[in-house]
N, C-alpha and C. Protein backbone atom coordinates (compact mmCIF):
# COMPACT_ATOMS: atom_id res chain seq x y z
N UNK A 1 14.40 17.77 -38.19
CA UNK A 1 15.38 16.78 -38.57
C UNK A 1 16.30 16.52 -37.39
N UNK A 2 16.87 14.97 -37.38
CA UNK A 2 17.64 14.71 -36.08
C UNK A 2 18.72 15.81 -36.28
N UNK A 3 19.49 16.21 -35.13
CA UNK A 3 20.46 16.60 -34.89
C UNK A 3 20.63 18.31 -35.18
N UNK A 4 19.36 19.04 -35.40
CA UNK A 4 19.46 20.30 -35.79
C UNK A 4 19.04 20.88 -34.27
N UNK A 5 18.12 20.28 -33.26
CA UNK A 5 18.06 21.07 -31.91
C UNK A 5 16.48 21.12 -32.02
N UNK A 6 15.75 20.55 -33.14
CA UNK A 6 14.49 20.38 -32.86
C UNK A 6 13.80 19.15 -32.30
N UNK A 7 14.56 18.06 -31.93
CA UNK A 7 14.13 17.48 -30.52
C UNK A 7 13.49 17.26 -29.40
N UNK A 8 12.74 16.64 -29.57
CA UNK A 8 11.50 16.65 -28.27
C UNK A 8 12.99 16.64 -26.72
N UNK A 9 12.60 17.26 -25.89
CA UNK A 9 13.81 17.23 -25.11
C UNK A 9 13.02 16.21 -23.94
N UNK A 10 13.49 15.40 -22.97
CA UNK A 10 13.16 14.48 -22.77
C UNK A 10 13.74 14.59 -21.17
N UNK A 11 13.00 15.49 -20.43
CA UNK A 11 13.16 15.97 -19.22
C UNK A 11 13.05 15.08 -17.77
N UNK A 12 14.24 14.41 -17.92
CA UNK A 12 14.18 12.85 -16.55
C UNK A 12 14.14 14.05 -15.06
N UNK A 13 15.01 14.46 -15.42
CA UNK A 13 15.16 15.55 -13.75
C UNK A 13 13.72 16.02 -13.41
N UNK A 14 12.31 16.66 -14.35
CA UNK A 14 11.08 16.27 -13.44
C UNK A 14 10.83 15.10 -13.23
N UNK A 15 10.41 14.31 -13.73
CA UNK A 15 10.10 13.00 -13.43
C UNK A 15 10.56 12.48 -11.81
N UNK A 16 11.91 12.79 -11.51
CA UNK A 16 12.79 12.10 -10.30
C UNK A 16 12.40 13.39 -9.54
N UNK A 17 11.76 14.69 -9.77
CA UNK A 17 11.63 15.60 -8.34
C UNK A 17 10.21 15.09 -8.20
N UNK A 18 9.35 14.48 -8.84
CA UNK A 18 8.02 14.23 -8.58
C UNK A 18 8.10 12.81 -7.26
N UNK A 19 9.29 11.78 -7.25
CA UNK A 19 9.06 10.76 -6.92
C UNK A 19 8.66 11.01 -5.41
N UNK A 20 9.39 11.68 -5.00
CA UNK A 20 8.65 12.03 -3.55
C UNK A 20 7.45 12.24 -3.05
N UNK A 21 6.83 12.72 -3.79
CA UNK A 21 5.29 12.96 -4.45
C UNK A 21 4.42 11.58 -4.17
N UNK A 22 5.25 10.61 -5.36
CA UNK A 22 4.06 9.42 -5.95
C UNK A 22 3.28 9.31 -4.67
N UNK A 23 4.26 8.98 -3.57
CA UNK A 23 3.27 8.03 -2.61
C UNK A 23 2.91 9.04 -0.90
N UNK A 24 2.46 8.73 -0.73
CA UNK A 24 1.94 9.55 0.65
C UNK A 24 1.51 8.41 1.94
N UNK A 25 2.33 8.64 2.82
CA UNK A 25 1.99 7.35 3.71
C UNK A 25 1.85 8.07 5.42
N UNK A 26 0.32 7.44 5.99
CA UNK A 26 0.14 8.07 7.15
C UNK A 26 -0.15 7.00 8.10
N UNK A 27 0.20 6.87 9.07
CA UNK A 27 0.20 6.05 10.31
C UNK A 27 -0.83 6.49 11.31
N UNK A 28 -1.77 5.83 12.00
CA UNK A 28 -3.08 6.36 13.04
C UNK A 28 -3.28 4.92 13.61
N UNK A 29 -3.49 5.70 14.83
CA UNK A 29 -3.76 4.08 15.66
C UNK A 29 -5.10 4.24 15.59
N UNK A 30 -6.31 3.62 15.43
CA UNK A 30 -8.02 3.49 15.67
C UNK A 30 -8.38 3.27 16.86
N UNK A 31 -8.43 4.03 17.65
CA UNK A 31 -8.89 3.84 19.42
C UNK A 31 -9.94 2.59 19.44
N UNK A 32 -11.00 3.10 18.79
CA UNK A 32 -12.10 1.94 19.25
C UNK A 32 -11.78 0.38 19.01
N UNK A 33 -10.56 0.27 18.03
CA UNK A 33 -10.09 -1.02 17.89
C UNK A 33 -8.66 -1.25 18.03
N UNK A 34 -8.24 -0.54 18.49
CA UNK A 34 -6.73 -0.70 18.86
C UNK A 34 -6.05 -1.17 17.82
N UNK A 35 -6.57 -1.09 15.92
CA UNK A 35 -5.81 -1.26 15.31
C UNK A 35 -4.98 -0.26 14.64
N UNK A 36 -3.40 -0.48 14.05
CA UNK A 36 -2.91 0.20 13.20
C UNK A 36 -3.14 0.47 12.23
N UNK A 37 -3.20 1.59 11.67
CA UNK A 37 -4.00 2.09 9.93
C UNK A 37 -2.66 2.76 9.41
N UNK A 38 -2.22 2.04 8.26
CA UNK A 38 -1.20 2.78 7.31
C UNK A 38 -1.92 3.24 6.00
N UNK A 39 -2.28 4.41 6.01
CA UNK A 39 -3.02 4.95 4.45
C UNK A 39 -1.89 5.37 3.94
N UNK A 40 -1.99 4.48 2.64
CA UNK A 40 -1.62 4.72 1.63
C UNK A 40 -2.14 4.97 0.27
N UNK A 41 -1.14 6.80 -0.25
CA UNK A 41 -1.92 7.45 -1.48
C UNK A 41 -0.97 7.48 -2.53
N UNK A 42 -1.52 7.51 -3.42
CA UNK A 42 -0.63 7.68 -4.37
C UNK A 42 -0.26 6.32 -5.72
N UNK A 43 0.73 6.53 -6.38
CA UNK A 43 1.28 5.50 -7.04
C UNK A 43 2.49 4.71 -5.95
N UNK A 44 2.29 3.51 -5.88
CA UNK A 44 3.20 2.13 -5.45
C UNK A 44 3.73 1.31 -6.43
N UNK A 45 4.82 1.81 -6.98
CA UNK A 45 5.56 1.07 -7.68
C UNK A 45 7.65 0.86 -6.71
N UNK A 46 7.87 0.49 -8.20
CA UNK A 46 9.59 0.00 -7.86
C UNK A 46 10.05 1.20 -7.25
N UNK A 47 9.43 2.51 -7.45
CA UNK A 47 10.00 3.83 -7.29
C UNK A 47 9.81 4.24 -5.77
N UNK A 48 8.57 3.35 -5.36
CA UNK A 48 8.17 4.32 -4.21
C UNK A 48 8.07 3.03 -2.87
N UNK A 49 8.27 1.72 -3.51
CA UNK A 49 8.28 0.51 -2.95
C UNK A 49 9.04 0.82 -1.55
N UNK A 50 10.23 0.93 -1.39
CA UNK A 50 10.74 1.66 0.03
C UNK A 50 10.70 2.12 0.84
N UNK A 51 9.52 3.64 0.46
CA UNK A 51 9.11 4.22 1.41
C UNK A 51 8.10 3.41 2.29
N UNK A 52 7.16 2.84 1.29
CA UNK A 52 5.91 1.54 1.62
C UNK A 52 6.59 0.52 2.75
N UNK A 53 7.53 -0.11 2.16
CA UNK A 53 8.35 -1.35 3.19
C UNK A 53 8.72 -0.65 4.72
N UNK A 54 9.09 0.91 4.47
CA UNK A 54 9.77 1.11 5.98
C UNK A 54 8.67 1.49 6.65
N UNK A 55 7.68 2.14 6.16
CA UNK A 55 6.49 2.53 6.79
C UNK A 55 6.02 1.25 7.46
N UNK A 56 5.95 0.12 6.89
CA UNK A 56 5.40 -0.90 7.10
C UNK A 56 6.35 -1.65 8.18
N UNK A 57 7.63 -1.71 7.83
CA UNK A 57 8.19 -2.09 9.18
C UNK A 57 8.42 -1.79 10.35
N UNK A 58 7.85 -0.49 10.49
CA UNK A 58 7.95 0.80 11.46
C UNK A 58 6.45 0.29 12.40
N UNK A 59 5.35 -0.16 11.20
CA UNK A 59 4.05 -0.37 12.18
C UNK A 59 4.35 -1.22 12.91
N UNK A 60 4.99 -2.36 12.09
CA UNK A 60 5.29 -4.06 12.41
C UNK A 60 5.60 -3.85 13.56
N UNK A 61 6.59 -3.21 13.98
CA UNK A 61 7.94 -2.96 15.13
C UNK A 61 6.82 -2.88 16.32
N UNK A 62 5.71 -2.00 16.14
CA UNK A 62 5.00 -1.31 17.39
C UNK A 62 4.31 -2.72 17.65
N UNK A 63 4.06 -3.60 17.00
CA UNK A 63 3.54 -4.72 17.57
C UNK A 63 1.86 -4.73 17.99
N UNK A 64 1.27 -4.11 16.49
CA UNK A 64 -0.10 -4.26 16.84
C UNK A 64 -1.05 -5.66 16.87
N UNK A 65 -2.01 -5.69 17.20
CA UNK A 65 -2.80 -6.80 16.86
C UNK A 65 -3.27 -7.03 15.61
N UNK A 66 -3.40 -5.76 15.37
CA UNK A 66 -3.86 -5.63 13.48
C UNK A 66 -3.17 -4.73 12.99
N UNK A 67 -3.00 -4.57 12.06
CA UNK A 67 -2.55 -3.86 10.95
C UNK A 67 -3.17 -3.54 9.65
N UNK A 68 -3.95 -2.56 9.56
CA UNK A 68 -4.97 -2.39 8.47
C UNK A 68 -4.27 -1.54 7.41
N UNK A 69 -3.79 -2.18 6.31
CA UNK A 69 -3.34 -1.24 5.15
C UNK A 69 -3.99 -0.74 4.60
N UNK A 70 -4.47 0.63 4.09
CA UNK A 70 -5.53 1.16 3.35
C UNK A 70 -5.29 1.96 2.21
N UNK A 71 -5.55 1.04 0.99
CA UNK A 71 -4.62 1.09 -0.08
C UNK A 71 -6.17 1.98 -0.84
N UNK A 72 -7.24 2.29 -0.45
CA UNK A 72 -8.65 3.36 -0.92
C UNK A 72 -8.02 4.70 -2.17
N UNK A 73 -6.91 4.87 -1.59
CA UNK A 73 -6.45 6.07 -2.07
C UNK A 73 -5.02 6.01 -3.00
N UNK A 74 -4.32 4.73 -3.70
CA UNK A 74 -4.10 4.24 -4.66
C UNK A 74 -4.33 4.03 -6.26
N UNK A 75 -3.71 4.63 -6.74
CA UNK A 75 -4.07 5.20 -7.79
C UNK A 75 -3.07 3.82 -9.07
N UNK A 76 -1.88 3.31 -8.67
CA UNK A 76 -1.24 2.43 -9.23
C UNK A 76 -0.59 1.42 -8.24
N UNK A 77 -0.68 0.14 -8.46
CA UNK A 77 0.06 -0.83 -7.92
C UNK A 77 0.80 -1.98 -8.27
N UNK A 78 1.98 -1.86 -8.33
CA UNK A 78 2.63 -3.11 -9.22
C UNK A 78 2.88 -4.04 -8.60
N UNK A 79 4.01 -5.21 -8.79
CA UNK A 79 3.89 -6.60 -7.85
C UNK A 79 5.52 -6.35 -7.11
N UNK A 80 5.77 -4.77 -7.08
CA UNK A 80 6.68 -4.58 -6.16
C UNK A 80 5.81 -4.51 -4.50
N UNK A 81 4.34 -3.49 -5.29
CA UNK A 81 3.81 -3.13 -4.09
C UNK A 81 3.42 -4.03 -2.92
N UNK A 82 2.79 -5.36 -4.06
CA UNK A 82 2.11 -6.64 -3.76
C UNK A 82 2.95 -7.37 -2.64
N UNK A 83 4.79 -7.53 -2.94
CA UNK A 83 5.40 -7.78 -2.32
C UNK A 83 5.24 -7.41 -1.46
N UNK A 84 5.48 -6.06 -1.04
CA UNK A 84 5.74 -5.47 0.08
C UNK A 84 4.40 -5.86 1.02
N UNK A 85 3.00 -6.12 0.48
CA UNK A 85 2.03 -6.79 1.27
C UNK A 85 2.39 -8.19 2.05
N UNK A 86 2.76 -9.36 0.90
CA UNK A 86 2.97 -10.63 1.18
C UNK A 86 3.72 -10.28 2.30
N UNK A 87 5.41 -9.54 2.10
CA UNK A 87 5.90 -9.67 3.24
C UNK A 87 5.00 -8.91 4.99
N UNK A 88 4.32 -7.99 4.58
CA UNK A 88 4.04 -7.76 5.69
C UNK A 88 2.85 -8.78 6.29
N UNK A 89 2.39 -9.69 5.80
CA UNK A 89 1.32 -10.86 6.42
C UNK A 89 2.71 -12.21 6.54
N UNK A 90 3.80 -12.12 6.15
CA UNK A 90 4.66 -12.90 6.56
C UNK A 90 5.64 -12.29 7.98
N UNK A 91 5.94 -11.05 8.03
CA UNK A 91 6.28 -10.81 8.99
C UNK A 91 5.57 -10.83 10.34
N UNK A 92 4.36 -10.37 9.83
CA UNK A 92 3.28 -10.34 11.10
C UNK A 92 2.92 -11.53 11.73
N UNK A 93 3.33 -12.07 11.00
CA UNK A 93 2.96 -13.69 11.68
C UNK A 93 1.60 -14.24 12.54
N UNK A 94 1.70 -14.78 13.53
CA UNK A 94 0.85 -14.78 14.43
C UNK A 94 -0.09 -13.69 15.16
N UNK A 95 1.45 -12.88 15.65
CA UNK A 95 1.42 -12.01 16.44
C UNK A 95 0.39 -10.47 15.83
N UNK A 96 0.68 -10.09 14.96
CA UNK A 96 -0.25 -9.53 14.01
C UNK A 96 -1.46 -9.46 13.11
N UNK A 97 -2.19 -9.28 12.90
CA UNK A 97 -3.12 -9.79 11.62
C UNK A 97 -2.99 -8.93 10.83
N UNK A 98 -2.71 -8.86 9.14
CA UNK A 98 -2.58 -7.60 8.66
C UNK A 98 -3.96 -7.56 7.90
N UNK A 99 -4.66 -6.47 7.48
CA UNK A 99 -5.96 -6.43 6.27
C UNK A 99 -5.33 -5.60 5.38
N UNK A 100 -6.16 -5.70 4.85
CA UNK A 100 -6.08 -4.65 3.48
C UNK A 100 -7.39 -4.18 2.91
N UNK A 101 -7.08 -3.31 2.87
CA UNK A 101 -8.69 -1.89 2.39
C UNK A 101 -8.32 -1.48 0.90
N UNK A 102 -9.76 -2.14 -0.10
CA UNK A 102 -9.36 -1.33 -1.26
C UNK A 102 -10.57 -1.14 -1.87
N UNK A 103 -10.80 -0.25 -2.52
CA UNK A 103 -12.42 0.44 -3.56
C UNK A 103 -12.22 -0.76 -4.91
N UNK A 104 -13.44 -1.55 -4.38
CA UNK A 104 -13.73 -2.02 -5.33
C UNK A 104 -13.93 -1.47 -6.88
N UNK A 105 -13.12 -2.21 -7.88
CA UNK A 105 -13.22 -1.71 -9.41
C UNK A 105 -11.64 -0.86 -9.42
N UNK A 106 -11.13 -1.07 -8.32
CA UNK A 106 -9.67 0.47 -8.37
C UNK A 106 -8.93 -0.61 -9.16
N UNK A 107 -8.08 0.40 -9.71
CA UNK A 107 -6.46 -0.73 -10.30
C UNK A 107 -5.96 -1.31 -8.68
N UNK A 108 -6.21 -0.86 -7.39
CA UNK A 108 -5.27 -1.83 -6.37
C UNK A 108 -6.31 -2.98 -6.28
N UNK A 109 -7.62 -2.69 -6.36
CA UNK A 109 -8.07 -3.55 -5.96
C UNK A 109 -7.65 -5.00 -7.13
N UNK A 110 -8.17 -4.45 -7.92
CA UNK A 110 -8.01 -5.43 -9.51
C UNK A 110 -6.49 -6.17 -9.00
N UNK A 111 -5.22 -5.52 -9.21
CA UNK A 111 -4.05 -6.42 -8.87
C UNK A 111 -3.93 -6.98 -7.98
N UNK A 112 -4.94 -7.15 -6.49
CA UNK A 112 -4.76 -7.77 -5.64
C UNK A 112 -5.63 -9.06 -5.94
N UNK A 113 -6.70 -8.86 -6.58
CA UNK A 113 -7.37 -10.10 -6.68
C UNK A 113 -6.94 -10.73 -8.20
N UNK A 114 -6.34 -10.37 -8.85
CA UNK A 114 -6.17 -10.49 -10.10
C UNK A 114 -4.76 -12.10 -10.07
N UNK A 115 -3.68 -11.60 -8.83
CA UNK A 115 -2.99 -12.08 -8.26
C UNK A 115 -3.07 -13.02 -7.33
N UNK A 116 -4.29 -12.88 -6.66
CA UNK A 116 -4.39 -13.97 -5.87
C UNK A 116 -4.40 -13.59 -4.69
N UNK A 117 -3.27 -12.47 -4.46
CA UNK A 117 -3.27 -11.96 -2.92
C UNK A 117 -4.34 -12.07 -2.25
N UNK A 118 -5.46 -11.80 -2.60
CA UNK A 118 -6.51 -12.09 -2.11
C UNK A 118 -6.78 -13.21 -1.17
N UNK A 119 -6.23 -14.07 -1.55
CA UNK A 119 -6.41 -15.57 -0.92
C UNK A 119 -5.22 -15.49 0.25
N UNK A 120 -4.38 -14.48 0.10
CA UNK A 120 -3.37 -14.36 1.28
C UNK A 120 -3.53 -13.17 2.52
N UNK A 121 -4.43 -12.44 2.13
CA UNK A 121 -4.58 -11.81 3.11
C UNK A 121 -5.77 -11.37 2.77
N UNK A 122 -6.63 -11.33 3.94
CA UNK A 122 -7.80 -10.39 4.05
C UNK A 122 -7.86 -9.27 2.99
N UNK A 123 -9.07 -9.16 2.61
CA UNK A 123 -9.15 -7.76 1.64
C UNK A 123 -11.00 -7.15 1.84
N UNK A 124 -10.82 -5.97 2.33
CA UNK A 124 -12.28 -5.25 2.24
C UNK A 124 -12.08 -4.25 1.98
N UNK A 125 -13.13 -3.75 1.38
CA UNK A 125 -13.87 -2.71 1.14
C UNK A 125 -13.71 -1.20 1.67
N UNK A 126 -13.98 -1.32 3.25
CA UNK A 126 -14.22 -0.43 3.97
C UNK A 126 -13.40 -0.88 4.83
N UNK A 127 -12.47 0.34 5.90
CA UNK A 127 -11.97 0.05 7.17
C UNK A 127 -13.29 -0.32 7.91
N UNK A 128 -14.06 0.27 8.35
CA UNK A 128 -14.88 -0.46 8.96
C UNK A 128 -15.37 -1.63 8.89
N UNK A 129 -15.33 -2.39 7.83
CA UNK A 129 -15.51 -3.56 7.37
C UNK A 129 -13.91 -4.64 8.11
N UNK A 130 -12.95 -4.26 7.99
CA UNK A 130 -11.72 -4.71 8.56
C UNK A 130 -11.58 -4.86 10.01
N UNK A 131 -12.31 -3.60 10.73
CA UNK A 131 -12.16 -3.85 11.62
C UNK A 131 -13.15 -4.35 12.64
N UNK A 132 -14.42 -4.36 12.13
CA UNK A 132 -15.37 -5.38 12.25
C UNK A 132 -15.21 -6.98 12.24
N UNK A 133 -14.21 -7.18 11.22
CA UNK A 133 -14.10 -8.55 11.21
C UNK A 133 -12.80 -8.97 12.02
N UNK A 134 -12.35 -7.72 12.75
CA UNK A 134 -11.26 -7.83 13.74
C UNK A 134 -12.16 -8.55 14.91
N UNK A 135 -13.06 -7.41 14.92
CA UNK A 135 -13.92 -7.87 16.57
C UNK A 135 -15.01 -9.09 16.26
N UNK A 136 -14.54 -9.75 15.39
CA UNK A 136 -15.37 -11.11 15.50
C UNK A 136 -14.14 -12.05 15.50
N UNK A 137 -13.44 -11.82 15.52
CA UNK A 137 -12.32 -12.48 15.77
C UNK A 137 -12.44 -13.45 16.69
């Protein structure tokens, strides 16, 4: 009954030590193609959107020719994450090309084409596939 202490207790303080967790973000330059690779693991939502954007402005800054996001290892993606794509094929401008890597059938892949993004930035399969279509460039 309410108010006797038998209460499902409703524990926010794990939830907020996990957020550090959701997402996992690693930076590697690809020698044989001189492109930038940001792997990204984890869940990409409103929670973890931040870490994603600075990582991403951090590649931007180095001023690659490409920029290959590799979203393979994505487990959730919302249209915070999506943002944070658009802007990085808007920041990159010219000067950049950004891709994007995702396992076909994944939830990233699904919200990227589901959305359209697709039609805004490159999307494959395989890094090798990305950066193949770098060197036909």
């Amino acid at each position: 009954m309410p108010g006797e202490g038998n209460e499902p207790v409703n524990d926010d303080v794990a939830d907020h030590i996990q957020i550090d967790d959701a997402v996992r973000l690693s930076l590697r330059e690809e020698t044989s193609s001189g492109a930038l690779v940001l792997a990204v693991a984890g869940e990409v939502d409103l929670l973890t959107t931040d870490r994603l954007t600075d990582a991403v402005t951090a590649a931007l800054a180095r001023r690659p020719a490409v920029l290959v996001i590799d979203l393979t290892a994505v487990t959730f993606l919302d249209s915070s994450g999506l943002s944070v794509l658009a802007q990085a094929h808007a920041t990159g401008g010219q000067d950049t090309a950004v891709r994007v890597v995702t396992i076909q059938d994944s939830l990233a892949h699904r919200a990227v084409t589901l959305t359209g993004m697709d039609q805004l930035l490159p999307v494959f399969t395989s890094s090798a596939a990305a950066f193949a279509a770098d060197a036909a460039r």
